[in-house]
Protein backbone atom coordinates (compact mmCIF):
# COMPACT_ATOMS: atom_id res chain seq x y z
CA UNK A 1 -39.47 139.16 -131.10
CA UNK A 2 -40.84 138.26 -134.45
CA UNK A 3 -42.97 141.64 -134.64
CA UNK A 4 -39.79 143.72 -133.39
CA UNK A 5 -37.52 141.68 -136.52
CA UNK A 6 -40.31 142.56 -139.04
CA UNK A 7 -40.61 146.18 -137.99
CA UNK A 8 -36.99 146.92 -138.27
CA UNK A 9 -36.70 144.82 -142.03
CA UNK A 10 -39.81 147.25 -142.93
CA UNK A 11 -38.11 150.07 -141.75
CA UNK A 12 -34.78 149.38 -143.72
CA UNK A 13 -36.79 148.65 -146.79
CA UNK A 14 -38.96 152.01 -146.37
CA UNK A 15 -35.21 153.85 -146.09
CA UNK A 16 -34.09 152.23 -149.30
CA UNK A 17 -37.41 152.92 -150.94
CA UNK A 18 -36.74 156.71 -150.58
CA UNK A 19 -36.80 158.17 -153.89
CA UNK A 20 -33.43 159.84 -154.89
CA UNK A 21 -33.48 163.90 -154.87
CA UNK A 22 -32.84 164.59 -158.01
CA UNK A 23 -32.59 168.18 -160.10
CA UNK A 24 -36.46 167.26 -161.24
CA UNK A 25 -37.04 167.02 -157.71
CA UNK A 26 -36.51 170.48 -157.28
CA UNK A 27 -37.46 172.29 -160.39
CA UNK A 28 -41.13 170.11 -159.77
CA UNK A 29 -41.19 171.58 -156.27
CA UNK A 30 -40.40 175.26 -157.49
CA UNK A 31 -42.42 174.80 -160.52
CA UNK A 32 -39.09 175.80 -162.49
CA UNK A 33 -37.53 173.79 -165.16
CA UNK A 34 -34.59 171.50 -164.62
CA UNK A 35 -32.54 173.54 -166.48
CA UNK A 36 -32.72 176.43 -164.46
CA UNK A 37 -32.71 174.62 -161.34
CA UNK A 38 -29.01 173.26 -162.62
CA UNK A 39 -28.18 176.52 -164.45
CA UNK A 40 -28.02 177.78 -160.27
CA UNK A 41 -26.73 175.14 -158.24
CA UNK A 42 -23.72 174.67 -161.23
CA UNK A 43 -23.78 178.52 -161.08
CA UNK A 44 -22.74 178.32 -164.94
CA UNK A 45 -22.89 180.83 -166.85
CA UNK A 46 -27.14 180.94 -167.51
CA UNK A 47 -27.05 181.70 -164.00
CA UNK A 48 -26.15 185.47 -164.85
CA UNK A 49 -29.54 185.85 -166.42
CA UNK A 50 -31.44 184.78 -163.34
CA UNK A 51 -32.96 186.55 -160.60
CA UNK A 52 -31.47 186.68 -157.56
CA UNK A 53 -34.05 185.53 -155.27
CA UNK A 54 -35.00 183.01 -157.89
CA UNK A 55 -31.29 181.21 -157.54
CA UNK A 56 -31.99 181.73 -153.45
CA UNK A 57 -35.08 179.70 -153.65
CA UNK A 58 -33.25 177.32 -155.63
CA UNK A 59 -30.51 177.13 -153.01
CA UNK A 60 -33.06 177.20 -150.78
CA UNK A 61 -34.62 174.18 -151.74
CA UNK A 62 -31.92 171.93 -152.28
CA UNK A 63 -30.90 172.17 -148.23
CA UNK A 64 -34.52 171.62 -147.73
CA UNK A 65 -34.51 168.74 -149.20
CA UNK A 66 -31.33 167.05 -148.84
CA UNK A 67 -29.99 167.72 -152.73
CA UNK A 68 -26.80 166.12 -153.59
CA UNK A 69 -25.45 166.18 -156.87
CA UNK A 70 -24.09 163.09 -158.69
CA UNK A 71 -20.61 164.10 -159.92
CA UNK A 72 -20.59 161.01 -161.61
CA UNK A 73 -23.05 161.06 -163.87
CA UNK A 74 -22.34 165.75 -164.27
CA UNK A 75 -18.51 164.09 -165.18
CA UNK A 76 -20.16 161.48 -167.85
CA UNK A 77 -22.83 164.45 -169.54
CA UNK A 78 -19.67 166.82 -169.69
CA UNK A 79 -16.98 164.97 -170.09
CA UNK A 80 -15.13 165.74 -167.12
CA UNK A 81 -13.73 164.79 -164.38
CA UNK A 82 -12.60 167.92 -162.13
CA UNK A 83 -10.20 166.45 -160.47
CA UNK A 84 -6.72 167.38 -160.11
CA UNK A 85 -3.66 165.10 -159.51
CA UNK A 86 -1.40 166.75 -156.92
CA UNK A 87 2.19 164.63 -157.32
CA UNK A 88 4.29 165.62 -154.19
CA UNK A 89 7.40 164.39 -152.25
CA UNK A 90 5.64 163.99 -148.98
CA UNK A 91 2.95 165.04 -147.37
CA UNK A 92 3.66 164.92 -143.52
CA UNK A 93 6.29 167.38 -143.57
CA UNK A 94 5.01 171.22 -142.79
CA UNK A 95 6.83 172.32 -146.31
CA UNK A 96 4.78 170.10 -148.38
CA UNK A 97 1.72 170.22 -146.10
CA UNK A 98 1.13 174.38 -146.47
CA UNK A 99 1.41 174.20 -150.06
CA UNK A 100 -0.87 171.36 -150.31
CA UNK A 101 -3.31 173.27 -147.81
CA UNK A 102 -3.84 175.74 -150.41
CA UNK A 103 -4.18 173.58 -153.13
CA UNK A 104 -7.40 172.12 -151.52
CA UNK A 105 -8.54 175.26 -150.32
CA UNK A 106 -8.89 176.72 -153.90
CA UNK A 107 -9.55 173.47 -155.50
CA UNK A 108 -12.74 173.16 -153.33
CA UNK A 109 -13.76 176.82 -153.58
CA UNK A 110 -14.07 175.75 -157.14
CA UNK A 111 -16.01 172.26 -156.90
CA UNK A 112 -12.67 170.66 -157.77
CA UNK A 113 -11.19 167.32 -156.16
CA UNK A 114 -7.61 165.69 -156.20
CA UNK A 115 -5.75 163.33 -155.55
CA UNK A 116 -2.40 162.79 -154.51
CA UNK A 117 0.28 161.06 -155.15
CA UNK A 118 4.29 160.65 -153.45
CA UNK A 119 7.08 159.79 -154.83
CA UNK A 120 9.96 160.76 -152.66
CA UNK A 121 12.46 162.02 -155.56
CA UNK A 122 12.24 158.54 -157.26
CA UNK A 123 11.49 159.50 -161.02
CA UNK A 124 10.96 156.11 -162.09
CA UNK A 125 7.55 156.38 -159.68
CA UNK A 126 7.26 159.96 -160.18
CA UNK A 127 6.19 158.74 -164.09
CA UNK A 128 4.31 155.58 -162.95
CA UNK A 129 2.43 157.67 -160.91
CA UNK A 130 1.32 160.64 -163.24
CA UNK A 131 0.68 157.49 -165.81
CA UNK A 132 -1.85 156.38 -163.31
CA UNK A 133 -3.26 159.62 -162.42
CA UNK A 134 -4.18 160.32 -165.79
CA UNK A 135 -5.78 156.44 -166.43
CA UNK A 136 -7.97 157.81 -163.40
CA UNK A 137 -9.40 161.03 -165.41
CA UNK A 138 -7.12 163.50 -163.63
CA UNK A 139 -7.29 167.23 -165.97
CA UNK A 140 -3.99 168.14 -164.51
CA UNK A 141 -0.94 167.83 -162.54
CA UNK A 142 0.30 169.74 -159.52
CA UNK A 143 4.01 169.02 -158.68
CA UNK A 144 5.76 169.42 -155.42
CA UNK A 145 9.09 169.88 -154.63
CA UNK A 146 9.81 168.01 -158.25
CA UNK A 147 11.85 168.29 -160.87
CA UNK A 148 9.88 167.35 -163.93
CA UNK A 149 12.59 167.11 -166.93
CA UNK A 150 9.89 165.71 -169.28
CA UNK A 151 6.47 167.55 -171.18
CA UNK A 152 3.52 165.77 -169.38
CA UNK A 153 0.26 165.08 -171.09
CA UNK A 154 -1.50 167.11 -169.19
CA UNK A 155 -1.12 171.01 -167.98
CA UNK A 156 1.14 170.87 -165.14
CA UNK A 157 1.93 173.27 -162.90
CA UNK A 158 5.49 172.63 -160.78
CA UNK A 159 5.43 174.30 -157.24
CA UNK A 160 9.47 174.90 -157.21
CA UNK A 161 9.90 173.27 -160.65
CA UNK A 162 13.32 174.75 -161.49
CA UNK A 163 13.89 173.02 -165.00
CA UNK A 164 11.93 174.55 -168.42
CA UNK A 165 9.99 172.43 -169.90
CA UNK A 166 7.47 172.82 -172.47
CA UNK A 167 3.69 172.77 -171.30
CA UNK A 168 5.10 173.09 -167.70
CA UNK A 169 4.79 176.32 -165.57
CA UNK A 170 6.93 176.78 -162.51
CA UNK A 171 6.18 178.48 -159.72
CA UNK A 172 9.26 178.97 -158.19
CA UNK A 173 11.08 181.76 -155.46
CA UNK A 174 13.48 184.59 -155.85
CA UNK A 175 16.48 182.78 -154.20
CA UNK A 176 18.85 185.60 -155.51
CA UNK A 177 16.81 188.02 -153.28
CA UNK A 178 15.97 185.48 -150.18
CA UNK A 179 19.69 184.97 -150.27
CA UNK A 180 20.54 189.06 -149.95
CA UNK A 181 17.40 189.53 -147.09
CA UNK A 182 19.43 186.75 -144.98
CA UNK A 183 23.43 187.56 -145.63
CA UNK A 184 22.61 191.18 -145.29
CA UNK A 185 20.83 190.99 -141.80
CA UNK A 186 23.63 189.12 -140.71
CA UNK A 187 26.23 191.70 -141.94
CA UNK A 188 24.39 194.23 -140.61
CA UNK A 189 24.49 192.36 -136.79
CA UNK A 190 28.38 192.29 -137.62
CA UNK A 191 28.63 188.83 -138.57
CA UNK A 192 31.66 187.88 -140.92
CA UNK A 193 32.57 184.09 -140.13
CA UNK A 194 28.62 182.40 -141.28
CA UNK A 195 28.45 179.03 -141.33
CA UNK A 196 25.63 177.05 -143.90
CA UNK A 197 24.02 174.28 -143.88
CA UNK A 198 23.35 173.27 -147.90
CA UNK A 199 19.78 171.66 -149.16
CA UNK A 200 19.93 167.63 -150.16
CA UNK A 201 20.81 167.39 -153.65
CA UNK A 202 17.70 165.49 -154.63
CA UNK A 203 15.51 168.99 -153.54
CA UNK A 204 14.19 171.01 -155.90
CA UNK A 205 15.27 173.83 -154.66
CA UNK A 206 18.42 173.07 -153.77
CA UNK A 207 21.11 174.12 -156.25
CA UNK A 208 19.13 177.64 -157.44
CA UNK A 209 19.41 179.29 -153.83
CA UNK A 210 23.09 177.99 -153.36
CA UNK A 211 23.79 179.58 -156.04
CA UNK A 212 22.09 183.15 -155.34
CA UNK A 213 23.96 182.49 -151.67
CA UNK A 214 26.96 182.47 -153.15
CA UNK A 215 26.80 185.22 -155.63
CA UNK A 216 25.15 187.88 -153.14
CA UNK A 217 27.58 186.59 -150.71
CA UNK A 218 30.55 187.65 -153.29
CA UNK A 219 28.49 190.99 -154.26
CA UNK A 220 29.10 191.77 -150.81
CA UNK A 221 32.33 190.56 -150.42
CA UNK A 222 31.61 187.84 -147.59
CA UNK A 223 34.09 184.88 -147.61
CA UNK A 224 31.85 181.37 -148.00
CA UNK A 225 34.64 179.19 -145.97
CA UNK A 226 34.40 175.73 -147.59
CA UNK A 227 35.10 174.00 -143.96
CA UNK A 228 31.86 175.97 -142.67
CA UNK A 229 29.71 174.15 -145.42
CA UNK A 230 28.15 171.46 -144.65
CA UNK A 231 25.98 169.62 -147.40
CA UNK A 232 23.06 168.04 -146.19
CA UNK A 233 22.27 164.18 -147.35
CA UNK A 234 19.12 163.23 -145.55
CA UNK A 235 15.65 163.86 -146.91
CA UNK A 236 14.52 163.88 -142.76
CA UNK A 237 11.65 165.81 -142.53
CA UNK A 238 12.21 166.39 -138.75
CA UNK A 239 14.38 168.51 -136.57
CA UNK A 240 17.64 165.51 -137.15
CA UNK A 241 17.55 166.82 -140.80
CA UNK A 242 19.95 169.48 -138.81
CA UNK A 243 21.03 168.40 -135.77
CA UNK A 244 23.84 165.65 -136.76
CA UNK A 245 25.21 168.39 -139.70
CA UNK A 246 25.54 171.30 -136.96
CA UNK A 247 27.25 168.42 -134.59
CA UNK A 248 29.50 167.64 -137.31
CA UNK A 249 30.37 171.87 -137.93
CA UNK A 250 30.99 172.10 -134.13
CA UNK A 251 33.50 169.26 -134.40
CA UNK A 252 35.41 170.92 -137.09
CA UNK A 253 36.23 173.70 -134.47
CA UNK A 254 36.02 176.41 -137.36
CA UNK A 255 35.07 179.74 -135.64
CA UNK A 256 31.81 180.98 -136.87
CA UNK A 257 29.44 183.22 -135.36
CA UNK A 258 25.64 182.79 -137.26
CA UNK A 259 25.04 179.56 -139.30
CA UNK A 260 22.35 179.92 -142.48
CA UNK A 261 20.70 176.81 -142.59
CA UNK A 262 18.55 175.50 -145.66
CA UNK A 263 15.51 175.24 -144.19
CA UNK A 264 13.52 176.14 -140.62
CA UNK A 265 13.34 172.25 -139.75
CA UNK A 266 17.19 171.79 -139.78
CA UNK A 267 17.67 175.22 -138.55
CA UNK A 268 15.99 174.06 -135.23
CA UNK A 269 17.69 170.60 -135.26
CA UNK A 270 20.84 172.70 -135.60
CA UNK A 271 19.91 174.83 -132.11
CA UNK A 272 19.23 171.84 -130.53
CA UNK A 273 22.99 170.95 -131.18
CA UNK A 274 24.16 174.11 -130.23
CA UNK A 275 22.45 174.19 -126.72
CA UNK A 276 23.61 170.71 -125.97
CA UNK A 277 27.15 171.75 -126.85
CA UNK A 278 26.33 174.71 -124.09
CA UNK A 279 26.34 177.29 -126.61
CA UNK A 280 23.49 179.55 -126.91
CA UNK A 281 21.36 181.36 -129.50
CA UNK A 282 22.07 184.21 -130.12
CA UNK A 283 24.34 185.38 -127.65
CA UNK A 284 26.72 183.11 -129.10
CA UNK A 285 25.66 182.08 -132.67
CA UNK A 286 22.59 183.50 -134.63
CA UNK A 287 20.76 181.52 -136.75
CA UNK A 288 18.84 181.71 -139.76
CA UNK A 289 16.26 179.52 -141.27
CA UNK A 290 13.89 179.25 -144.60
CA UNK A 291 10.65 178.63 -145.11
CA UNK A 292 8.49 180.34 -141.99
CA UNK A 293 6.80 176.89 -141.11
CA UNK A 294 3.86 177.08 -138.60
CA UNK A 295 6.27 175.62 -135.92
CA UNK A 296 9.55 177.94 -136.80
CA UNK A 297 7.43 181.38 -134.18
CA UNK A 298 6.98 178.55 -131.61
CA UNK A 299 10.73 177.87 -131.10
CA UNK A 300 12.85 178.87 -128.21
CA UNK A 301 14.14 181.15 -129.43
CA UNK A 302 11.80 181.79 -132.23
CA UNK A 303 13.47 181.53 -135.26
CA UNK A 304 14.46 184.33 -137.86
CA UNK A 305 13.83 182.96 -141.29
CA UNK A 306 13.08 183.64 -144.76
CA UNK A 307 9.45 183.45 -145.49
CA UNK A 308 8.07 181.66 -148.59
CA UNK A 309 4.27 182.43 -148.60
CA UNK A 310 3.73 178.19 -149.68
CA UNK A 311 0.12 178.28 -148.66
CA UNK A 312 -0.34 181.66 -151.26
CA UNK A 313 1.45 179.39 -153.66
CA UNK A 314 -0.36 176.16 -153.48
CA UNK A 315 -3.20 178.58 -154.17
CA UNK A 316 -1.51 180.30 -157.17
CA UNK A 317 -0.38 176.58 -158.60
CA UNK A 318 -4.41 175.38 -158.25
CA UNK A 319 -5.43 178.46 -160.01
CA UNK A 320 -3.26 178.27 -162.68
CA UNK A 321 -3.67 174.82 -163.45
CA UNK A 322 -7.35 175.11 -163.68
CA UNK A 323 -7.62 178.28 -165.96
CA UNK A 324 -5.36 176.50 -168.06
CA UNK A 325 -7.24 173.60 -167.95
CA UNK A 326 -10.32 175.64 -169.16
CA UNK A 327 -8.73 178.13 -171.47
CA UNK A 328 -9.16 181.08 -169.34
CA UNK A 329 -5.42 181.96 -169.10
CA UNK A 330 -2.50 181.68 -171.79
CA UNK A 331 0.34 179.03 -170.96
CA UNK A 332 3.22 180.94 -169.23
CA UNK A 333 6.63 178.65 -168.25
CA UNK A 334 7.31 180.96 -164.91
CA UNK A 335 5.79 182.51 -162.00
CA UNK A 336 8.33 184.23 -159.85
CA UNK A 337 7.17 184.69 -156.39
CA UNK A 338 9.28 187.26 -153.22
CA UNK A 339 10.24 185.97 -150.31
CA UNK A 340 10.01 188.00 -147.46
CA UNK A 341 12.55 188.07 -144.05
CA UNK A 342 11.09 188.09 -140.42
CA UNK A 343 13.55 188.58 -137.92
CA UNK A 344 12.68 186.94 -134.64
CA UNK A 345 14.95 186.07 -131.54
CA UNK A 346 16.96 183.17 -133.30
CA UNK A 347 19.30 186.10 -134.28
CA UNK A 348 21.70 188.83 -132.25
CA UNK A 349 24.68 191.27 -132.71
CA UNK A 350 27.97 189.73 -132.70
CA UNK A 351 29.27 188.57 -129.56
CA UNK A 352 31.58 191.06 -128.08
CA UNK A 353 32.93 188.88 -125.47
CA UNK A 354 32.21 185.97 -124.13
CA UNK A 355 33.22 185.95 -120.76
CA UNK A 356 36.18 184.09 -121.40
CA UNK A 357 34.19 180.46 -122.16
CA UNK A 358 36.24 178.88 -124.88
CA UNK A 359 33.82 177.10 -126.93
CA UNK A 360 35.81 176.04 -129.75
CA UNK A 361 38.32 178.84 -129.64
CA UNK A 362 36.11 181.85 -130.48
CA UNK A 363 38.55 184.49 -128.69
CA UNK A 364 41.05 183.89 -131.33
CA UNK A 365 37.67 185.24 -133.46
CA UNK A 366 36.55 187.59 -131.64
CA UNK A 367 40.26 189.49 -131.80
CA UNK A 368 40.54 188.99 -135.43
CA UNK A 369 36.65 190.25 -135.89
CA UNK A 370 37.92 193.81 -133.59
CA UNK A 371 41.38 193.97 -135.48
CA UNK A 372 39.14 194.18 -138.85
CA UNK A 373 36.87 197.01 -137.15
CA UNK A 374 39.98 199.39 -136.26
CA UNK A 375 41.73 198.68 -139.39
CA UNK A 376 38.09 199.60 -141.11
């Protein structure tokens, strides 16, 4: 037993006694300097001057043998950290989760980290927090779904920042045009009497595509009923964001044929609603959502929506930040992204009858909807 104790402490000492593979490691091994053997693996800009197969053997020889770099001490030689502090209002749901997906997928294409950060709309944290980030060596700020109304000390890029602020570049969507793609495939299906569902105050985005909904729906001159406007309150970021808001519509007993609903998670909590009610989509009410989350093609019925491309702009947000970071692009306050519209099942012509089922009195609708065609 003795022998068996004093082979394994030998063993754990002769692991600990490794030596450390270090950049002299390599450059002894290649018979290269260390400053070539860095020059490649950093793949700065010396690198350009070296021969291709020389920066393979390089390569090469650090998987042979088990290189890894010490950020810690590159961050102390150069004064950096390369880390990037990614503030967001939650993580879990599939909104905040795309964007952040390509964030890290650019960010670690370019040997960056980050760390994150949420504050749920509280700006009280929301300062706390960037306070901290910075105290931790952060070079920048990524904001989600924030509204910054204060110059941070770092560059900051604001994934739907809405408000200017100096130092501060938002990336934010055309709601204007969103807002025409959706009303106008509506119109075009016949539909006069559209209900909406409007964002939670506290989101970003919020108030700048209510306000392109309502001026594209007077370019076109469709009537916004107030009593089929529901604002939402909750900051769910499941399927009930929708479901008690389209409850509460159905209760008003408003006619209305397609409902526009602020996002694709309370667009589906909204056709839950609807089917338990017995009505169904479309045949009865088309619906619209916002967003194209992974989960929005998977519905039954899949769900027309506006599409933001958030993973393409968690990618443009990480590249921004970090070319301003290193000086490689001027400081510019806006980046204006397009939406585009897919048009899946979640949508239909207006219903022209509906086999006399009175579901909140939609015959009375239905004969004011015809009346308009003739007179037309």
């Amino acid at each position: 037993m003795t022998g068996s104790s004093n082979t394994k402490t030998n063993s754990k000492k002769k692991e600990r006694a490794e030596p450390k593979v270090t950049l002299k490691t390599i450059a002894d091994h290649l018979n290269l300097t260390p400053g070539t053997v860095s020059a490649a693996l950093n793949d700065s800009p010396a690198a350009k001057s070296l021969p291709e197969h020389t920066k393979q053997r390089i390569l090469a020889a650090a998987k042979e043998l088990n290189y890894r770099p010490n950020y810690f001490a590159r961050s102390l030689r150069l004064q950096r950290t390369y880390t990037i502090g990614v503030i967001a209002e939650e993580i879990g749901d599939a909104y905040g989760a795309l964007i952040i997906s390509g964030i890290e997928e650019y960010l670690r294409a370019h040997n960056f980290f980050f760390l994150t950060v949420i504050h749920r709309h509280d700006q009280k944290l929301l300062h706390t927090y960037a306070q901290m980030l910075q105290e931790r060596g952060v070079e920048g700020f990524i904001t989600t779904d924030t509204s910054i109304t204060e110059k941070l000390a770092l560059p900051t890029v604001a994934v739907a920042g809405h408000t200017q602020v100096e130092g501060v570049t938002n990336i934010i969507l055309d709601h204007r045009l969103a807002a025409k793609l959706a009303l106008s495939h509506l119109a075009d299906l016949g539909h006069r009497e559209i209900a909406f569902l409007k964002g939670a105050r506290l989101s970003s985005d919020a108030a700048d595509r209510w306000k392109g909904i309502c001026e594209v729906a007077e370019e076109m001159g469709l009537r916004i009923r107030p009593e089929l406007v529901i604002q939402i309150e909750s900051t769910d970021s499941t399927p009930r964001l929708g479901y008690p808001y389209a409850k509460e519509l159905l209760e008003r007993k408003i006619p209305f044929t397609a409902l526009l609903a602020y996002n694709d998670i309370s667009a589906i909590g909204a056709i839950w609603a609807f089917n338990e009610t017995g009505l169904r989509v479309p045949d009865d009410i088309s619906v619209v959502g916002f967003d194209d989350i992974p989960s929005a093609s998977f519905n039954i019925p899949g769900l027309t929506t506006v599409r933001q491309p958030l993973l393409r702009m968690g990618q443009i947000a990480a590249k921004t930040v970090i070319d301003q970071i290193e000086g490689n692009e001027e400081y510019i306050a806006e980046i204006a992204i397009e939406p585009e519209f897919v048009v899946r099942g979640s949508t239909g012509p207006l219903p022209i009858a509906l086999g006399g089922r009175d579901i909140f009195g939609r015959e009375e609708l239905l004969g004011r909807e015809a009346e308009a065609a003739n007179t037309d």
